[in-house]
C-alpha atoms as a PDB file:
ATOM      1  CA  UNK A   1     -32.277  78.492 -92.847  1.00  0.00           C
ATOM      2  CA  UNK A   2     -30.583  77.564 -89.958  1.00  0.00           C
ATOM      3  CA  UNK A   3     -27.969  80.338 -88.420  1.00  0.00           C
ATOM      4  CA  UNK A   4     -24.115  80.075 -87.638  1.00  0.00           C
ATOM      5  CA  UNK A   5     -24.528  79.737 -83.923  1.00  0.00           C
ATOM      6  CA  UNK A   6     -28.129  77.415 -84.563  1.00  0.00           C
ATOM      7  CA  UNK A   7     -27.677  73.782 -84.480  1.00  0.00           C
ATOM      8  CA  UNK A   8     -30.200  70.576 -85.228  1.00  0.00           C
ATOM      9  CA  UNK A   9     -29.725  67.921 -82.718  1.00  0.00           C
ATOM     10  CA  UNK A  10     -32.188  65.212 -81.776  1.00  0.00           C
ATOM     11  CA  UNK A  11     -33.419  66.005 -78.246  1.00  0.00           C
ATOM     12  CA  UNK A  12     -36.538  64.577 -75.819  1.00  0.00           C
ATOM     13  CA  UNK A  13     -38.106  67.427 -73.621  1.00  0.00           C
ATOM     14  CA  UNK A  14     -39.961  67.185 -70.967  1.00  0.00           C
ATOM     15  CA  UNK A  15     -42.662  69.433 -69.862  1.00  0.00           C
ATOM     16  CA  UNK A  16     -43.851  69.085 -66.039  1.00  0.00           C
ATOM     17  CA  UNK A  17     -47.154  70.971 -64.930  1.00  0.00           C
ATOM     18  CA  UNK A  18     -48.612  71.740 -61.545  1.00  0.00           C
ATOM     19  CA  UNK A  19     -52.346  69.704 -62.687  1.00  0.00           C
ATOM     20  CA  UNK A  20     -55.292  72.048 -61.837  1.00  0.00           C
ATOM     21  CA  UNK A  21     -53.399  75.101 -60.759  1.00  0.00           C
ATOM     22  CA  UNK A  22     -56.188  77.828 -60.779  1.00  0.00           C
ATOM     23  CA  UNK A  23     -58.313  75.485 -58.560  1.00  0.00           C
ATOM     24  CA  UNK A  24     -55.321  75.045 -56.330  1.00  0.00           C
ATOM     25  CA  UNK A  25     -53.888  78.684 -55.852  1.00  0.00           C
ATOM     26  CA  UNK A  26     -57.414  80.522 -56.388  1.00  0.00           C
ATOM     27  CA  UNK A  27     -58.268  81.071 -53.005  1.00  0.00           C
ATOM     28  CA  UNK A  28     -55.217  81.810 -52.012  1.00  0.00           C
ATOM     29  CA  UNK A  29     -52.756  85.122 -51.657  1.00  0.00           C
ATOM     30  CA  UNK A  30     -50.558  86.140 -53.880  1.00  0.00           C
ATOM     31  CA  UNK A  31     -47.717  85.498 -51.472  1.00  0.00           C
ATOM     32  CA  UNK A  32     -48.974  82.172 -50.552  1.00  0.00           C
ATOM     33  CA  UNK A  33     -48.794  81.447 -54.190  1.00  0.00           C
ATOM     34  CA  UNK A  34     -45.114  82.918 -54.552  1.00  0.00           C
ATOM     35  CA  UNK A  35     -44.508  80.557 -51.652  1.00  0.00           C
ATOM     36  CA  UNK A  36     -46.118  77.491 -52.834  1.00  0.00           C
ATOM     37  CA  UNK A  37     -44.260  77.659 -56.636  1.00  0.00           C
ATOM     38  CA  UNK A  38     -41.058  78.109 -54.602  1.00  0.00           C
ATOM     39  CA  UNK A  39     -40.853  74.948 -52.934  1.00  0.00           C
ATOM     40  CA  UNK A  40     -42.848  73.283 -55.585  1.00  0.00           C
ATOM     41  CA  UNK A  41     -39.932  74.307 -57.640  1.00  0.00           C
ATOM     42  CA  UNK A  42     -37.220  73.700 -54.905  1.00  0.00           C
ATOM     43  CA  UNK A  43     -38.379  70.038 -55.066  1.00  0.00           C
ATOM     44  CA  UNK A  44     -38.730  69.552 -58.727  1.00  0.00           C
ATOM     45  CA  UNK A  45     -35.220  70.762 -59.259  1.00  0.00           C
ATOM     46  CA  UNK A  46     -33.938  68.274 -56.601  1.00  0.00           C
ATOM     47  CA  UNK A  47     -35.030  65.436 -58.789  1.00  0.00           C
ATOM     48  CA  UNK A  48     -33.406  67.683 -61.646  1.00  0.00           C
ATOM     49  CA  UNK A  49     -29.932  68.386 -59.969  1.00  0.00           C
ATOM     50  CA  UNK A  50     -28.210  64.920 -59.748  1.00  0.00           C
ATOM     51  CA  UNK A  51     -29.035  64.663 -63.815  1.00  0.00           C
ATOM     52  CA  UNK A  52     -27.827  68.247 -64.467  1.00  0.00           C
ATOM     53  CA  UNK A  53     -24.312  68.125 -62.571  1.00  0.00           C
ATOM     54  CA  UNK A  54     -23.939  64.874 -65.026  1.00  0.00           C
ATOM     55  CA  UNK A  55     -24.791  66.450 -67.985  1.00  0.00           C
ATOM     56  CA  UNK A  56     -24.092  69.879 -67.698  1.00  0.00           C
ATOM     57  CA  UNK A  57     -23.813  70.801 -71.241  1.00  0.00           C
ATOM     58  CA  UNK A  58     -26.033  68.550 -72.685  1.00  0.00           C
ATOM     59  CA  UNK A  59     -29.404  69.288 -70.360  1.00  0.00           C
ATOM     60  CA  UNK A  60     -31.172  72.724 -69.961  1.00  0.00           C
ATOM     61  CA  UNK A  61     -33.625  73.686 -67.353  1.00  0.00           C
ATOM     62  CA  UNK A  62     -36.233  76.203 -67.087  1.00  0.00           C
ATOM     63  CA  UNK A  63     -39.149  77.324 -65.154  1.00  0.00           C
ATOM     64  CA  UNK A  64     -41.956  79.071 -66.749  1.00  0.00           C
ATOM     65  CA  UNK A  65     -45.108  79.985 -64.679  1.00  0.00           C
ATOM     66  CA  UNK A  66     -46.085  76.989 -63.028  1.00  0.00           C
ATOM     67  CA  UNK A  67     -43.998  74.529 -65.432  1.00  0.00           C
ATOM     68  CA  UNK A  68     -41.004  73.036 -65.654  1.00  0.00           C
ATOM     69  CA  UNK A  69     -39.154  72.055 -69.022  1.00  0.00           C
ATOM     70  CA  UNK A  70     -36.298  69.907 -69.561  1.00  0.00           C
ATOM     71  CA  UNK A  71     -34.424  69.578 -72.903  1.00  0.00           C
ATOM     72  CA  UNK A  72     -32.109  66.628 -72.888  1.00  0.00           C
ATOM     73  CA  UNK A  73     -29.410  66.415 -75.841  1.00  0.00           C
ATOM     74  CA  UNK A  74     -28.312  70.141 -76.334  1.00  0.00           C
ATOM     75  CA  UNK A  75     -26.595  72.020 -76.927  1.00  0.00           C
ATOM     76  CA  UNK A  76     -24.563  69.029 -76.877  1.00  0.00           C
ATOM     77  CA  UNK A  77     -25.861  65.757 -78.270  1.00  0.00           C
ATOM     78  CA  UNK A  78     -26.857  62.889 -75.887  1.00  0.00           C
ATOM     79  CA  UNK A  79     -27.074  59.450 -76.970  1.00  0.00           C
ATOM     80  CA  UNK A  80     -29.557  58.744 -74.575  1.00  0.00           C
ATOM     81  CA  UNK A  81     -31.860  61.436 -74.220  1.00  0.00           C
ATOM     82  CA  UNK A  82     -34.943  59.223 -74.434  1.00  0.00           C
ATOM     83  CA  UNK A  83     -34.144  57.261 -71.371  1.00  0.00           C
ATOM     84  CA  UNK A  84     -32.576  59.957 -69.717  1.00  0.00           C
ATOM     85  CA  UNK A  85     -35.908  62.095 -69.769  1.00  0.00           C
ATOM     86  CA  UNK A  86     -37.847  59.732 -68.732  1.00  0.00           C
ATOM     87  CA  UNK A  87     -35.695  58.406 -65.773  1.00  0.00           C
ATOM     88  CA  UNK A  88     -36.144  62.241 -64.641  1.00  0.00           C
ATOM     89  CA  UNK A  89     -39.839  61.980 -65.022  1.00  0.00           C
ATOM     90  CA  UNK A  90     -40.204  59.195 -62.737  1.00  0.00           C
ATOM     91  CA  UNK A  91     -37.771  60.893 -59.922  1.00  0.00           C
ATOM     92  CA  UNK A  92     -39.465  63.727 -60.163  1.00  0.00           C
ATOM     93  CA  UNK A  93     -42.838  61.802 -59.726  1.00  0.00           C
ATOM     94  CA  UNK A  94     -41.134  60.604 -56.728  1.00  0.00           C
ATOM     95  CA  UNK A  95     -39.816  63.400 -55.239  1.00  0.00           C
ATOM     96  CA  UNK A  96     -43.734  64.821 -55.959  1.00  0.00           C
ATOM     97  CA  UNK A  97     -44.873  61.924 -53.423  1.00  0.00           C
ATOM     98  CA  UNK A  98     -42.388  63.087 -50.541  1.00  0.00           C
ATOM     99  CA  UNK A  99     -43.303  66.853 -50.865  1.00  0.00           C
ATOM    100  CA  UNK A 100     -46.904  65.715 -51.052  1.00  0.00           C
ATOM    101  CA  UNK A 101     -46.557  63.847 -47.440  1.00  0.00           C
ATOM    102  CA  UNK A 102     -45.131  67.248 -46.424  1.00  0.00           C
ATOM    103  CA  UNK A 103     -48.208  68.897 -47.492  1.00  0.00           C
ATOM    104  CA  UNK A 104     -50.161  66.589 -45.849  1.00  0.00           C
ATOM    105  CA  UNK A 105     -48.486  66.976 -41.932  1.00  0.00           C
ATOM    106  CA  UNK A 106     -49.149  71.144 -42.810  1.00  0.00           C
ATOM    107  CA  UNK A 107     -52.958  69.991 -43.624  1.00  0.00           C
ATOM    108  CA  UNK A 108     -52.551  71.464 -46.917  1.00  0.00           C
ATOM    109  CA  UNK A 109     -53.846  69.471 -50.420  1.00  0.00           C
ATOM    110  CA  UNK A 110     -51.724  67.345 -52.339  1.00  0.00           C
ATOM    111  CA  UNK A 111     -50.581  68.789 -55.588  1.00  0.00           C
ATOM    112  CA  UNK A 112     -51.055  66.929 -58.584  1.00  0.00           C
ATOM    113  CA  UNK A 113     -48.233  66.806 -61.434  1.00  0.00           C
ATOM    114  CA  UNK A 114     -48.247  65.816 -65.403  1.00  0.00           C
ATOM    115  CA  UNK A 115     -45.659  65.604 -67.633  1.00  0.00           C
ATOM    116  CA  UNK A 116     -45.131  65.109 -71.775  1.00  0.00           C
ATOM    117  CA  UNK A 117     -42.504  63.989 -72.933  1.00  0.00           C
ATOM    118  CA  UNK A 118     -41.031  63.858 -76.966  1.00  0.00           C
ATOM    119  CA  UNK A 119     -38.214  62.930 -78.577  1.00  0.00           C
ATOM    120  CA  UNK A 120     -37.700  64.850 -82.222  1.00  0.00           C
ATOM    121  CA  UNK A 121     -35.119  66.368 -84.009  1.00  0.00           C
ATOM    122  CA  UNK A 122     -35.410  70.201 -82.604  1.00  0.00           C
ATOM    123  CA  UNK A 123     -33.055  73.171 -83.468  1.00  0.00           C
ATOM    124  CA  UNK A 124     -30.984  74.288 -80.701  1.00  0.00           C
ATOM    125  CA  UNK A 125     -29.517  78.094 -80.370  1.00  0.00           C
ATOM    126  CA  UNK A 126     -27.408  79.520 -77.297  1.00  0.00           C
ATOM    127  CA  UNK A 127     -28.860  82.633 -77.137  1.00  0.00           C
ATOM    128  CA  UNK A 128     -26.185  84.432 -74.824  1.00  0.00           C
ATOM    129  CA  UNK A 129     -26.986  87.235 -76.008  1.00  0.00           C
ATOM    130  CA  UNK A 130     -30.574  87.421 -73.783  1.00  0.00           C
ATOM    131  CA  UNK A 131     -29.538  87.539 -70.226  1.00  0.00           C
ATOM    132  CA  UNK A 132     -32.755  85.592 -69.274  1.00  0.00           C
ATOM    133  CA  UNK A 133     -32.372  82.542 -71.525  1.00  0.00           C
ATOM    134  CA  UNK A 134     -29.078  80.670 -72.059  1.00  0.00           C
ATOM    135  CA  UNK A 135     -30.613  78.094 -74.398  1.00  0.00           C
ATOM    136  CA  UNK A 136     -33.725  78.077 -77.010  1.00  0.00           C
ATOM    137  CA  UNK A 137     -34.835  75.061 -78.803  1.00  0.00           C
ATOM    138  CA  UNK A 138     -37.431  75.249 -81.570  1.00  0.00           C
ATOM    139  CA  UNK A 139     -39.415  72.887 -83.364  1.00  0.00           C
ATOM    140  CA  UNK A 140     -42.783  70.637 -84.050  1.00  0.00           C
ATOM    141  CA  UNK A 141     -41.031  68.136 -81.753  1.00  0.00           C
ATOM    142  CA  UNK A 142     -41.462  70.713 -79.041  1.00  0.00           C
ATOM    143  CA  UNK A 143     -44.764  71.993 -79.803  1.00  0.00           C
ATOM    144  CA  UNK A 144     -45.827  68.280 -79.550  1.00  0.00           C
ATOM    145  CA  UNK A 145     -44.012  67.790 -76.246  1.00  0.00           C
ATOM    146  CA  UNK A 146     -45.865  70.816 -74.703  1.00  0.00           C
ATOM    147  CA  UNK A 147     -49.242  69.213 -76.112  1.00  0.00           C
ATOM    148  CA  UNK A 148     -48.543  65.693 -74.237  1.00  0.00           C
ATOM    149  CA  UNK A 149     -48.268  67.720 -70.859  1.00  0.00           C
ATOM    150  CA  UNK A 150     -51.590  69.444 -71.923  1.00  0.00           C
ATOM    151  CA  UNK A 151     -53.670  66.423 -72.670  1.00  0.00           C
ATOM    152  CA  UNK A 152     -52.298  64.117 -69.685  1.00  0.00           C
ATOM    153  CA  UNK A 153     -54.457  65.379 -67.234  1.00  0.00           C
ATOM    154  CA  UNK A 154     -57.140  64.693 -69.668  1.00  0.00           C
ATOM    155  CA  UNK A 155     -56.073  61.144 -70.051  1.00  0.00           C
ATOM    156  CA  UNK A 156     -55.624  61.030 -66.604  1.00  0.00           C
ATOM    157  CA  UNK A 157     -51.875  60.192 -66.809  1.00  0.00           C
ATOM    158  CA  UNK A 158     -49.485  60.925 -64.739  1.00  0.00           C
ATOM    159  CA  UNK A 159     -46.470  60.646 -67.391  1.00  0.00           C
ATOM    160  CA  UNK A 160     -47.431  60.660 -71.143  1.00  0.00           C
ATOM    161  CA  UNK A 161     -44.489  60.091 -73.808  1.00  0.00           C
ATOM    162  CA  UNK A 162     -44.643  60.679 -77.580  1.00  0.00           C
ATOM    163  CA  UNK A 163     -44.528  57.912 -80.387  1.00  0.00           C
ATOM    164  CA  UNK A 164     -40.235  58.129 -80.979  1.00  0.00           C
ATOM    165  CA  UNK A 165     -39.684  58.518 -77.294  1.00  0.00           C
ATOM    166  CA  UNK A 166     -41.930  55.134 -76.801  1.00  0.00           C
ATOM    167  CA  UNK A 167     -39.842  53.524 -79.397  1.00  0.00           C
ATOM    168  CA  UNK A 168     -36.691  53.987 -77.561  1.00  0.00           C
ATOM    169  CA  UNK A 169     -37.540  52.891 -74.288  1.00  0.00           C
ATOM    170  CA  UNK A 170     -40.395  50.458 -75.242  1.00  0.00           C
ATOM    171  CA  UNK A 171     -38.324  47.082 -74.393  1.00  0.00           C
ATOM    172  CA  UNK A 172     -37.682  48.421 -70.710  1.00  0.00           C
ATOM    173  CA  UNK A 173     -41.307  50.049 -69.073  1.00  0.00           C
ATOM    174  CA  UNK A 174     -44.793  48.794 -68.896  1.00  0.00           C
ATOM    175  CA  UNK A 175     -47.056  51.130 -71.446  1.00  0.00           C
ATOM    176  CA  UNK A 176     -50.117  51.639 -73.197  1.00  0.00           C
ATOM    177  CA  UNK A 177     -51.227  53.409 -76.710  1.00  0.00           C
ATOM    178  CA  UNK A 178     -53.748  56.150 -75.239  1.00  0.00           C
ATOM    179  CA  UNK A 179     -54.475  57.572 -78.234  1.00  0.00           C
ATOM    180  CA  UNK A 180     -53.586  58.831 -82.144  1.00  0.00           C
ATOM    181  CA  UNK A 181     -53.098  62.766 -82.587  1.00  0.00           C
ATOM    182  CA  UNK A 182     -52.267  65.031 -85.200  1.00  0.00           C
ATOM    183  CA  UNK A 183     -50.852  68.735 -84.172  1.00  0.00           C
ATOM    184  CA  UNK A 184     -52.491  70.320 -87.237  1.00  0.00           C
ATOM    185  CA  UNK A 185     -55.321  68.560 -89.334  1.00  0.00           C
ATOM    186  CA  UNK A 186     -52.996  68.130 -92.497  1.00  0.00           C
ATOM    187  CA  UNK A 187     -50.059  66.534 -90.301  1.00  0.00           C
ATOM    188  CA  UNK A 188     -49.285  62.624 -89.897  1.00  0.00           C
ATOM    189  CA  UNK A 189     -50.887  60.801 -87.137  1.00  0.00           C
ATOM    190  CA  UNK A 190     -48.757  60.371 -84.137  1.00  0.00           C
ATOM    191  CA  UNK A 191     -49.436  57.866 -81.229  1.00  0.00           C
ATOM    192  CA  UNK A 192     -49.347  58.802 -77.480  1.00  0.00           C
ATOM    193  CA  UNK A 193     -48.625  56.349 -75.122  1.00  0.00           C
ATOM    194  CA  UNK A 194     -49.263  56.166 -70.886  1.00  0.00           C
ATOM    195  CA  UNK A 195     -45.828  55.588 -68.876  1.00  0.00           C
ATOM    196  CA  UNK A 196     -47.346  52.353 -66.851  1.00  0.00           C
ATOM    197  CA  UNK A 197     -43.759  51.240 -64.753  1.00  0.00           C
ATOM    198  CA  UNK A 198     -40.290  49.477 -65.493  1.00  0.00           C
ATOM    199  CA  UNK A 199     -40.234  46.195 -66.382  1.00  0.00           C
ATOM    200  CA  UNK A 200     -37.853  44.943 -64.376  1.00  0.00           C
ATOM    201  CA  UNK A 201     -40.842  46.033 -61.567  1.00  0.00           C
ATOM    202  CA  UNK A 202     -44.021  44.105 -62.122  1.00  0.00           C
ATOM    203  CA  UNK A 203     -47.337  45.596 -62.236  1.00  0.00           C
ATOM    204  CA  UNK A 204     -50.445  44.423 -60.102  1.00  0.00           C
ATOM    205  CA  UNK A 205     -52.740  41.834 -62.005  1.00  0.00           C
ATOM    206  CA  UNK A 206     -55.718  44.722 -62.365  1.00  0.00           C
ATOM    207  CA  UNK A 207     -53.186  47.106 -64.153  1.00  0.00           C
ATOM    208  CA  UNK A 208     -52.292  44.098 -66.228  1.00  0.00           C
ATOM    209  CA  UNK A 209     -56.328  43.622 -67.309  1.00  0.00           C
ATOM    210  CA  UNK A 210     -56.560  47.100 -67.962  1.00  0.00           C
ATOM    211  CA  UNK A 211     -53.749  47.196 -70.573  1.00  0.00           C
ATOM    212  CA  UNK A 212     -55.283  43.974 -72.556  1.00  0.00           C
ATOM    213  CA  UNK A 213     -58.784  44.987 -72.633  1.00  0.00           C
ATOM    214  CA  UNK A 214     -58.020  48.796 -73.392  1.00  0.00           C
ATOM    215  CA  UNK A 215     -55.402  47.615 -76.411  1.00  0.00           C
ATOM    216  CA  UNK A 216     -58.454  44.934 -77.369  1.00  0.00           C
ATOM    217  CA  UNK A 217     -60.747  48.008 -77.200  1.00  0.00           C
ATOM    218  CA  UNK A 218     -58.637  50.624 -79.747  1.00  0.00           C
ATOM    219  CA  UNK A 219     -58.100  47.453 -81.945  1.00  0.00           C
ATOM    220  CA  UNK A 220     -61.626  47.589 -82.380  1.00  0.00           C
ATOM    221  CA  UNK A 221     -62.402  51.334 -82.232  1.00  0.00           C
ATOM    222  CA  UNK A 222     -59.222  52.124 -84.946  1.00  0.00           C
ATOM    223  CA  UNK A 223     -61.619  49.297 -87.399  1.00  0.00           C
ATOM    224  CA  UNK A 224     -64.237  51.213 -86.705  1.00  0.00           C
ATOM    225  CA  UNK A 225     -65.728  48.118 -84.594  1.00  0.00           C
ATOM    226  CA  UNK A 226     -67.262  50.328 -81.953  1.00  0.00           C
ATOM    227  CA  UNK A 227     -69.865  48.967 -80.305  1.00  0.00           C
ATOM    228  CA  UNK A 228     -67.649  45.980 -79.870  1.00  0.00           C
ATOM    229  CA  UNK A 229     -65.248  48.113 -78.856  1.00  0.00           C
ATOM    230  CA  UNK A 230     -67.399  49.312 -76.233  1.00  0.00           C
ATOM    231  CA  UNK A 231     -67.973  46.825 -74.730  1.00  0.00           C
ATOM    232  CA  UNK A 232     -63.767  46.203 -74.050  1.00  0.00           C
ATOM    233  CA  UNK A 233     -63.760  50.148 -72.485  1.00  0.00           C
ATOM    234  CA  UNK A 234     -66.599  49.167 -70.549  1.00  0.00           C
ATOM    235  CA  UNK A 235     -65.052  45.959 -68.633  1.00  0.00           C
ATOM    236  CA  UNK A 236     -61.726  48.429 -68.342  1.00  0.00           C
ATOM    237  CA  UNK A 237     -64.361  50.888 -66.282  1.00  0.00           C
ATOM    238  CA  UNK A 238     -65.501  47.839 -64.693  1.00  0.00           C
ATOM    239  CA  UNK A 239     -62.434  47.331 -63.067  1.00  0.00           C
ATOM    240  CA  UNK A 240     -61.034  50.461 -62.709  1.00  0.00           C
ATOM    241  CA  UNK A 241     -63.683  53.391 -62.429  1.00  0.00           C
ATOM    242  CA  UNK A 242     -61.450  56.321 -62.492  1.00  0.00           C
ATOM    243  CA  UNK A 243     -59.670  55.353 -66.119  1.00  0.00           C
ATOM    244  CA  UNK A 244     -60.262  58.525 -67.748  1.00  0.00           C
ATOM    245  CA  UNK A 245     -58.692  57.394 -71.157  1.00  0.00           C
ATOM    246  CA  UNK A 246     -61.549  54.757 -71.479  1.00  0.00           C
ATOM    247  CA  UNK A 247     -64.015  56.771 -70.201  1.00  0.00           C
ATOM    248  CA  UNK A 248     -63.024  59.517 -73.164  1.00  0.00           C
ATOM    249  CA  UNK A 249     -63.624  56.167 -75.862  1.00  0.00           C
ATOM    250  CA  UNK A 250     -66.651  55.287 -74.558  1.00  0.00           C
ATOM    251  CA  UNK A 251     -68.446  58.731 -75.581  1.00  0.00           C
ATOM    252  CA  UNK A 252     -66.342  58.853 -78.523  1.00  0.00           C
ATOM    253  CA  UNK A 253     -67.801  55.414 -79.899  1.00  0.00           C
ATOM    254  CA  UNK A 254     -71.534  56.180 -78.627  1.00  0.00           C
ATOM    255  CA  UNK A 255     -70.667  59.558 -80.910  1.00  0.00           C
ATOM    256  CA  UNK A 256     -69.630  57.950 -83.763  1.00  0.00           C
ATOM    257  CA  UNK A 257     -72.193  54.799 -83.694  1.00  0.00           C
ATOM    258  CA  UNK A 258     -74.503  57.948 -84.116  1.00  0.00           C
ATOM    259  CA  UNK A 259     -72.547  59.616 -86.713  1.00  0.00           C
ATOM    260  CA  UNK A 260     -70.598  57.546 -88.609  1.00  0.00           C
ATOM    261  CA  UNK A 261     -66.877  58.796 -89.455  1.00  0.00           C
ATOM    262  CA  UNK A 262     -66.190  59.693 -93.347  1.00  0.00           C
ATOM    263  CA  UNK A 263     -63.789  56.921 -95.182  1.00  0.00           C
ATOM    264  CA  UNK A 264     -60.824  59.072 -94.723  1.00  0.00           C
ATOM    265  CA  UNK A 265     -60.975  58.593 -91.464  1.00  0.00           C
ATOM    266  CA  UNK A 266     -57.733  57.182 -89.762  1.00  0.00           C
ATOM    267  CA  UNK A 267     -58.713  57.328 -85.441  1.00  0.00           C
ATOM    268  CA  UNK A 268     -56.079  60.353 -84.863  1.00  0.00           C
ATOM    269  CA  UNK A 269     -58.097  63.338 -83.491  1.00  0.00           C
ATOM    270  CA  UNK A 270     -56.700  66.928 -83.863  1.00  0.00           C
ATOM    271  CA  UNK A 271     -55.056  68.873 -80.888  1.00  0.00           C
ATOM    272  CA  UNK A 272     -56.707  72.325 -80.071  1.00  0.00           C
ATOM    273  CA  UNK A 273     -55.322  75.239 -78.616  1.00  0.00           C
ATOM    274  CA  UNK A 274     -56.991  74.339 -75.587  1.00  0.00           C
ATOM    275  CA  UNK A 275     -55.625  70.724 -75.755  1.00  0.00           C
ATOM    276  CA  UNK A 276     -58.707  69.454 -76.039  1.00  0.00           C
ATOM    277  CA  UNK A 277     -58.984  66.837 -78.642  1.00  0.00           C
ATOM    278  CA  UNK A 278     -61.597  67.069 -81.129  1.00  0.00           C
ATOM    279  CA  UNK A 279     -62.517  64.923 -83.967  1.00  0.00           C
ATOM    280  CA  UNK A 280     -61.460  65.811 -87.589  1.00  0.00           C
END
């Protein structure tokens, strides 16, 4: 049952995540890590600000440990959440490169960032009441939107976006399907798909070879094709050695040329608690 003062809106959120964290601060003080969430912080909610004094009642902000969540499209609605998170995404990405080159004239390492974005229908609840929190917002759209941050590091992606978030910006950025997931093993399928640029910006030949032989390569892995399919992840390693995402195929098709899946089987692999995706 949904409250009085509780409301169901159709939102995106966006979770942002220092990538690596206990490698980064665990040789360091505790003040030094106080300091280094500050500014990390400071920066992020530059990128934030310009969106916020725009939409002031219809995007939330919070910071929680080392990450940074955006809800977009409550308490009031937005008709463009979608867009809107994503836009923020990429300036934040930005803004990550200029603090980065910062970093860099202190001789101190880069910090790495990854962010999920969904788009779901979420209930919203001002909770003024609780002096810490202003806002809540509850729902499987949120759970999965915290799950896409999880797994992008994973994927090696620097911005990953859920399957009704890609359908509303599809026609205007450059993007691949990574993957199929399901948040529990008796939920639907959902695809995930890698944030590649704007298409009104176009991408360097390699990043175009990447995206046909990695879509060529889940074609054939999703009909159970896989040593074909194989053979596609392998030419995308070829040309770019670092593509995690293909990488992560490759073992799972030498695992399941070894151990066939059952009938039932439908590609999606189920989201742990440790968002590490394991097969059904």
């Amino acid at each position: 049952m949904v409250n009085g003062s509780d409301a169901r809106h159709e939102v995106s959120v966006l979770f942002a995540e220092i990538s690596g964290y206990s490698r980064l601060t665990e040789n360091l003080a505790a003040e030094e890590v106080a300091d280094l969430l500050h500014d990390y912080f400071q920066s992020m909610l530059e990128a934030v600000e310009k969106y916020k004094q725009r939409l002031d009642n219809q995007l939330e902000i919070a910071c929680i440990g080392n990450s940074l969540v955006v809800v977009l499209g409550a308490p009031e609605p937005l008709d463009n959440h979608a867009w809107v998170a994503l836009e923020i995404a990429i300036a934040m990405h930005q803004q990550l490169e200029a603090f980065n080159r910062h970093r860099a004239g202190e001789n101190k390492p880069p910090i790495t960032m990854g962010i999920g974005i969904n788009s779901d229908v979420a209930i919203s609840n001002d909770v003024a009441a609780n002096r810490t929190l202003q806002f809540s917002a509850v729902g499987d759209g949120i759970n999965l939107g915290y799950l896409l941050q999880g797994v992008s590091d994973q994927y090696g992606c620097d911005i990953v976006i859920g399957e009704k978030t890609y359908e509303y910006c599809k026609d205007r950025i450059w993007s691949r399907e990574l993957d199929r997931i399901r948040m529990r093993s008796n939920h639907q399928p959902v695809a995930l798909y890698q944030y590649l640029g704007l298409k009104e910006e176009s991408i360097p030949p390699k990043s175009q070879e990447v995206m046909e032989h990695y879509d060529k390569g889940r074609q054939y892995y999703l009909n159970r094709k896989f040593a074909v399919a194989m053979g596609e992840f392998a030419t995308v390693l070829e040309i770019d050695s670092n593509d995690r995402a293909a990488r992560l195929h490759l073992k799972r098709c030498q695992r399941l040329l070894k151990n066939p899946p059952p009938e039932e089987w439908d590609g999606a692999w189920v989201a742990q608690k440790t968002w590490v995706l394991a097969d059904n």
